[in-house]
N, C-alpha and C. Protein backbone atom coordinates (compact mmCIF):
# COMPACT_ATOMS: atom_id res chain seq x y z
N UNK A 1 67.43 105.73 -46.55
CA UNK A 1 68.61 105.39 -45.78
C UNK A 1 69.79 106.18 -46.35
N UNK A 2 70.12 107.06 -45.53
CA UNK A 2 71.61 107.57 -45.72
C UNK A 2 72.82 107.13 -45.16
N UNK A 3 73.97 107.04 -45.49
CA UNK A 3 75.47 106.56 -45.18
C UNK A 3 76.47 107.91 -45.27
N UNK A 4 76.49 108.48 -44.11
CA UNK A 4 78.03 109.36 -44.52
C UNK A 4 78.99 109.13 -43.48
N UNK A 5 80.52 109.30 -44.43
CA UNK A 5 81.42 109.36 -43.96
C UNK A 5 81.76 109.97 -42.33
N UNK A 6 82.97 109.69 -41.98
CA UNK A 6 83.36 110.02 -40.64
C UNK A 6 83.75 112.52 -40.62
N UNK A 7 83.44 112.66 -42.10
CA UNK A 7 82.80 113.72 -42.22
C UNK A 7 81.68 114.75 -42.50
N UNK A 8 81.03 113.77 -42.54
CA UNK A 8 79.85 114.06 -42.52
C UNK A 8 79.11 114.01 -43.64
N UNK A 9 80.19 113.37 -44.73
CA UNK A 9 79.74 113.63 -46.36
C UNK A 9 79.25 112.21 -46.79
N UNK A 10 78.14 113.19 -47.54
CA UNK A 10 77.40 111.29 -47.99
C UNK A 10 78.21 110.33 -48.77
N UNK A 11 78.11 109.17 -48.58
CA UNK A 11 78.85 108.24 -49.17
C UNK A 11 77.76 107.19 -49.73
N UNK A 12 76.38 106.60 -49.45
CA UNK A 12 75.26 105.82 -50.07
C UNK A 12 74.14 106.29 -49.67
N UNK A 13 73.64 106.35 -50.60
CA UNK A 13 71.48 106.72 -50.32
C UNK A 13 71.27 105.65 -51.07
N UNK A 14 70.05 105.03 -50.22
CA UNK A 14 68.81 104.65 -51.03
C UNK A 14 67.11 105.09 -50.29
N UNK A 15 66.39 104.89 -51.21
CA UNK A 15 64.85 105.35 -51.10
C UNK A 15 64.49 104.34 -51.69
N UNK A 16 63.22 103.77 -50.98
CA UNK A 16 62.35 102.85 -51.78
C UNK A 16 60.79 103.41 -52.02
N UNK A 17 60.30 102.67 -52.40
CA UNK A 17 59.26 103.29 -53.06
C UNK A 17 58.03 103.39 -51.88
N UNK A 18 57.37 104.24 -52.22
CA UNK A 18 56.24 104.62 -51.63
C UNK A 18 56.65 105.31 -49.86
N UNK A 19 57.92 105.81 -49.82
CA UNK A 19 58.30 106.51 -49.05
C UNK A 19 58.43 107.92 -48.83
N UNK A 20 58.02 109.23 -48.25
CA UNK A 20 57.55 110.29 -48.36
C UNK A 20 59.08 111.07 -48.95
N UNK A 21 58.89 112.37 -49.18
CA UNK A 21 60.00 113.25 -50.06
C UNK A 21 60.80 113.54 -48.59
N UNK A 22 60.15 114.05 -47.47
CA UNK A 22 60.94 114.51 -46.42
C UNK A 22 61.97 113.12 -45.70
N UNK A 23 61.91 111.93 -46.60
CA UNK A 23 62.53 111.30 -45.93
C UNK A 23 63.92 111.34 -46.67
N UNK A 24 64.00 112.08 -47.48
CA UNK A 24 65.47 112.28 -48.04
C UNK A 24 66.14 113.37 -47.56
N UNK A 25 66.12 114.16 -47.19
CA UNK A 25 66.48 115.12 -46.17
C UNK A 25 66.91 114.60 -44.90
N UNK A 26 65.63 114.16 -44.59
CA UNK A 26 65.60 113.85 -42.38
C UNK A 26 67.23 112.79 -42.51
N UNK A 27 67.21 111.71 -43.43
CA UNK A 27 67.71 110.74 -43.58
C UNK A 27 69.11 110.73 -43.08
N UNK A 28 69.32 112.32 -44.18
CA UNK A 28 70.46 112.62 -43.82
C UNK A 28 71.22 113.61 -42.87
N UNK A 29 70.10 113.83 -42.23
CA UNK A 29 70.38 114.61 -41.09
C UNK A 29 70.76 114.20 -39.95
N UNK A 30 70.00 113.01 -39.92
CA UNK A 30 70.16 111.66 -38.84
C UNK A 30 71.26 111.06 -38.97
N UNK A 31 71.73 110.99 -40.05
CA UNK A 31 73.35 110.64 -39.66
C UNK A 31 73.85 111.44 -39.78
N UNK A 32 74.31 112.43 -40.23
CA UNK A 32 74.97 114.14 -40.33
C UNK A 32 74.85 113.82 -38.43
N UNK A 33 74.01 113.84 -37.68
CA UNK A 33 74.13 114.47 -36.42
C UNK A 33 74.80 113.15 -35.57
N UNK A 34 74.48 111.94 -35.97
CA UNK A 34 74.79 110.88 -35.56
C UNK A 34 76.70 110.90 -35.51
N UNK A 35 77.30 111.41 -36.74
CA UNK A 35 78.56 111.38 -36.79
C UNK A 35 79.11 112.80 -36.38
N UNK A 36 78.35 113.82 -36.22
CA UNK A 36 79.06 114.86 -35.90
C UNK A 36 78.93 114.95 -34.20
N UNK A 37 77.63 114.41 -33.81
CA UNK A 37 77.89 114.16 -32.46
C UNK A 37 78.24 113.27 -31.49
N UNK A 38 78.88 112.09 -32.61
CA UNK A 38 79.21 110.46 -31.99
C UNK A 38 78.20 110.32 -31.08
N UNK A 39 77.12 109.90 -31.39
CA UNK A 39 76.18 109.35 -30.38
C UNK A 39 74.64 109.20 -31.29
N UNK A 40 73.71 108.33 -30.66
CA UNK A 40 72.68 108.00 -31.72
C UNK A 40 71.87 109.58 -31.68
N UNK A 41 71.05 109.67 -32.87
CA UNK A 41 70.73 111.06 -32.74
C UNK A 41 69.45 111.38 -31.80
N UNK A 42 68.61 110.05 -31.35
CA UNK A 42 67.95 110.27 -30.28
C UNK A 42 68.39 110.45 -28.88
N UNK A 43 69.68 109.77 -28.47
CA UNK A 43 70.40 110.46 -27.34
C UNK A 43 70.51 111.81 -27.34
N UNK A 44 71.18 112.24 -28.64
CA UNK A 44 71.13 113.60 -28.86
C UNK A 44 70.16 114.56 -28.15
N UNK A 45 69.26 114.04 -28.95
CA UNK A 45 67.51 114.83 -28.44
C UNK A 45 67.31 114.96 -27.45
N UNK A 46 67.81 113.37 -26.28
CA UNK A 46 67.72 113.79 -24.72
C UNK A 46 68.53 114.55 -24.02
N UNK A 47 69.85 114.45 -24.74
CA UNK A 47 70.44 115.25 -23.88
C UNK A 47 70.45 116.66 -23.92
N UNK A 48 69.81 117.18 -25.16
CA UNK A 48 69.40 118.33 -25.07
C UNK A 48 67.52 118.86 -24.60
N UNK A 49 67.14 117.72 -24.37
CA UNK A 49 66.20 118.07 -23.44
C UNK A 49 64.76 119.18 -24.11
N UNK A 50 64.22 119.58 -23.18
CA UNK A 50 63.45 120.70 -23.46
C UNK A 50 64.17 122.31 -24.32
N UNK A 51 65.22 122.24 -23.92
CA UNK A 51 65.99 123.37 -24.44
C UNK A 51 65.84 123.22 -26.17
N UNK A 52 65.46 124.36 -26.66
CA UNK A 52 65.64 124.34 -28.52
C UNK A 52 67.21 123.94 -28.75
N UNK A 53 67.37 122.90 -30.09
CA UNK A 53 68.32 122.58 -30.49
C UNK A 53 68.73 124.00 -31.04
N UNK A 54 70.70 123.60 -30.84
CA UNK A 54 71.80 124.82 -31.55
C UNK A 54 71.48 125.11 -32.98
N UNK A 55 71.81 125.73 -33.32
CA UNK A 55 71.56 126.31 -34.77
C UNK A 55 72.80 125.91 -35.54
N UNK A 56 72.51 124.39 -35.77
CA UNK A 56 73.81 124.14 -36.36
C UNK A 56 73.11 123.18 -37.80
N UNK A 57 73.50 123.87 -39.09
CA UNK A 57 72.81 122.93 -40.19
C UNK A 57 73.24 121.75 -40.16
N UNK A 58 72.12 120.82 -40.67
CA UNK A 58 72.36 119.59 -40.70
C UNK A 58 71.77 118.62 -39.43
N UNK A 59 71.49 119.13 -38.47
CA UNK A 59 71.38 118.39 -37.10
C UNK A 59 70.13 118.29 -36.53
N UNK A 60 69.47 116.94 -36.19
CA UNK A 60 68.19 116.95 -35.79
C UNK A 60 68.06 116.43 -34.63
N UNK A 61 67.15 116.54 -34.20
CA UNK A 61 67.07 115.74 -32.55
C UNK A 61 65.77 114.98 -32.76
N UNK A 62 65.97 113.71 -33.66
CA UNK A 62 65.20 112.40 -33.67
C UNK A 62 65.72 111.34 -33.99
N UNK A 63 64.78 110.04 -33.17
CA UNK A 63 65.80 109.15 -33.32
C UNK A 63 66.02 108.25 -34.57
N UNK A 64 66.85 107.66 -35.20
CA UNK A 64 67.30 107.08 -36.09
C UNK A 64 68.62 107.31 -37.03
N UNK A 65 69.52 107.79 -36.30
CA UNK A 65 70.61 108.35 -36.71
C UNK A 65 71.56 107.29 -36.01
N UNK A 66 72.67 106.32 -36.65
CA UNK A 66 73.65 105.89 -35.42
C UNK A 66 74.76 105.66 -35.73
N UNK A 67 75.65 105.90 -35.07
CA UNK A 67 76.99 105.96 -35.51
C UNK A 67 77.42 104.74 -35.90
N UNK A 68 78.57 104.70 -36.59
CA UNK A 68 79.35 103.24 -37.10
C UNK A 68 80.02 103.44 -36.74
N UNK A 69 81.00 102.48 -35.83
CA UNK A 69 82.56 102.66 -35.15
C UNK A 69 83.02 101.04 -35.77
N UNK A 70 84.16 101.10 -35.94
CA UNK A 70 84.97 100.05 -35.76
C UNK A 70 86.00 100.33 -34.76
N UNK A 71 85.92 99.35 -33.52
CA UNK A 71 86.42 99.82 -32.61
C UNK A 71 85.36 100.93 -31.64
N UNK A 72 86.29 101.47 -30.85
CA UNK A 72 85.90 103.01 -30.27
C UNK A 72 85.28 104.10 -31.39
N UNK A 73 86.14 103.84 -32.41
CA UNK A 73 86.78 105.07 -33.26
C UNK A 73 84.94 105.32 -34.39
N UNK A 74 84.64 106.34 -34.56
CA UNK A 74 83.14 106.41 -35.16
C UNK A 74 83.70 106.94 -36.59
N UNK A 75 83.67 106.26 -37.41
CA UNK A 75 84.06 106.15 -39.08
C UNK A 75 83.06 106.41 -39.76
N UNK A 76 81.60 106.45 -39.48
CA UNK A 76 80.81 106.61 -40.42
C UNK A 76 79.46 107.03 -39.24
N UNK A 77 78.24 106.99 -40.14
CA UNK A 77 76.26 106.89 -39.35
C UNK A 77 75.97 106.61 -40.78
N UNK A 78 74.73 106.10 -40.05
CA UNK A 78 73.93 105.75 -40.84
C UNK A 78 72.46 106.36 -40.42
N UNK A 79 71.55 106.86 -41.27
CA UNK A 79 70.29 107.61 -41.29
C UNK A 79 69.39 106.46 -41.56
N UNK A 80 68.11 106.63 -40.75
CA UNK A 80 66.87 105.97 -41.41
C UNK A 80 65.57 106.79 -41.43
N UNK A 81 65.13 107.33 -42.24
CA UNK A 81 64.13 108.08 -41.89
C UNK A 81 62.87 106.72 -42.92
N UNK A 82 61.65 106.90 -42.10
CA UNK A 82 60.56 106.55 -42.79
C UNK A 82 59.83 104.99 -43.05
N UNK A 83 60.46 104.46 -41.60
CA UNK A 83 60.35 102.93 -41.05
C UNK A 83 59.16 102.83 -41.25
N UNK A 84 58.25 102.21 -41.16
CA UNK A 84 56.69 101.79 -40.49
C UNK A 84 56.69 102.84 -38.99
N UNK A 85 55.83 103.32 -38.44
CA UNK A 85 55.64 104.28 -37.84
C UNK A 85 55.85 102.94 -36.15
N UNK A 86 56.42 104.15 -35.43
CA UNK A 86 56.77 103.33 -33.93
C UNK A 86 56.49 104.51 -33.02
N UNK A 87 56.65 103.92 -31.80
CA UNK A 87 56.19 104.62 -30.85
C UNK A 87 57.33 104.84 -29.33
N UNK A 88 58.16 105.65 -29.84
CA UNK A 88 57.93 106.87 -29.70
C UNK A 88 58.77 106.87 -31.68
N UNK A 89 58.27 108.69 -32.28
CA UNK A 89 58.78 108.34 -33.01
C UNK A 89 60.34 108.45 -33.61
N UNK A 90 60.63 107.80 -34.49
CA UNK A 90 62.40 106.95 -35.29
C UNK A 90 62.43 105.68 -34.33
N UNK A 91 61.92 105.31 -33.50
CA UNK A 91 62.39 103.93 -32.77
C UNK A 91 62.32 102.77 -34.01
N UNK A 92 61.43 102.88 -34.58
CA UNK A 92 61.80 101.64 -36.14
C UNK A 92 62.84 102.08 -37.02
N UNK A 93 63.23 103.39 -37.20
CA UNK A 93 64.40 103.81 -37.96
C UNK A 93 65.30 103.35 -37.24
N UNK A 94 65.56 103.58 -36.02
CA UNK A 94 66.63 103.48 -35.08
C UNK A 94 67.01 101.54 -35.01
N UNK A 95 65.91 101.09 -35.27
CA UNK A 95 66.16 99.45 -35.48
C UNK A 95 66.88 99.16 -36.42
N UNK A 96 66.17 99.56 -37.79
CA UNK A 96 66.62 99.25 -38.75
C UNK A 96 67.80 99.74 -39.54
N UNK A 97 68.20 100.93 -38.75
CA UNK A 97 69.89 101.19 -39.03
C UNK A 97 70.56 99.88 -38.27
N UNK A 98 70.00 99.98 -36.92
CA UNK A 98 71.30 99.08 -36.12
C UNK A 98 71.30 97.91 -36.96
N UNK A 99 70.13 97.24 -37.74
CA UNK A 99 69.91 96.02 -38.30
C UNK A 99 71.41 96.34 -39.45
N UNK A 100 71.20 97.43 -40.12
CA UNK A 100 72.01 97.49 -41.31
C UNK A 100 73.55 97.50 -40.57
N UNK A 101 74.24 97.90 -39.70
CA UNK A 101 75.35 98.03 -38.88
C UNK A 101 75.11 96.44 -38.60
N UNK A 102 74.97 95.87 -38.53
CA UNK A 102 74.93 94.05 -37.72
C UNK A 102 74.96 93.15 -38.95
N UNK A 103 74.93 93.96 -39.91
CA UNK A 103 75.24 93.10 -41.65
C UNK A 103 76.75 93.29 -41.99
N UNK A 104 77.04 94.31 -41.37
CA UNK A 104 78.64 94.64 -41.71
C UNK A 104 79.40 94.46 -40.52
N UNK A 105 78.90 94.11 -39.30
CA UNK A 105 79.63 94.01 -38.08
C UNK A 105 81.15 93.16 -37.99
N UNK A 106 81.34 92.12 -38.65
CA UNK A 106 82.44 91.70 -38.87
C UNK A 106 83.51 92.34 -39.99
N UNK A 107 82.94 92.78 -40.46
CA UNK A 107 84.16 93.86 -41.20
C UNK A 107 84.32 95.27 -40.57
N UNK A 108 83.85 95.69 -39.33
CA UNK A 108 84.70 96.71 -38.52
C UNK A 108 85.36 96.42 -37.45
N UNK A 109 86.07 95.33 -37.61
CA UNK A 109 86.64 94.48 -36.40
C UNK A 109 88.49 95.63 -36.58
């Protein structure tokens, strides 16, 4: 699980155990794209469709990336790479961020 800022810069990781090496990377890519594109990073993916993603570092088109807003305003994402496997795949990452955003939901009021 990655946390970065409303610039894209990490602000908390954690990894637990018996979780693969590529999930420290993806983690943070998923929110890297989540906050640089205000939108979850599997929207992302659709809306770019069949077309190859831009060549922009940092940015992935899978889901589990989602923004944190308080308000409108998107202040932070949060990354999950490496849930229990779902179908299609990040849909369990993509849970379990929103889970982590719904622990802090009253303090982005």
């Amino acid at each position: 699980v990655t946390v970065v800022d409303a610039d894209g810069l990490l602000k908390a990781f954690v990894r637990d155990d018996g979780t693969g090496p590529h999930t420290i990377d993806l983690s943070k890519k998923k929110a890297f794209t989540a906050v640089t594109q205000k939108n979850l990073s599997g929207e992302v993916a659709k809306q770019w469709g069949n077309m190859p993603p831009p060549a922009i570092d940092g940015i992935v088109t899978l889901a589990g990336g989602v923004p944190i807003k308080a308000g409108n305003e998107v202040i932070a994402a949060i990354g999950v790479s490496g849930a229990p496997a779902g179908s299609p795949a990040g849909v369990n990452d993509e849970v379990c961020a929103n889970a982590g955003i719904a622990k802090i939901a009253a303090k982005l009021k």
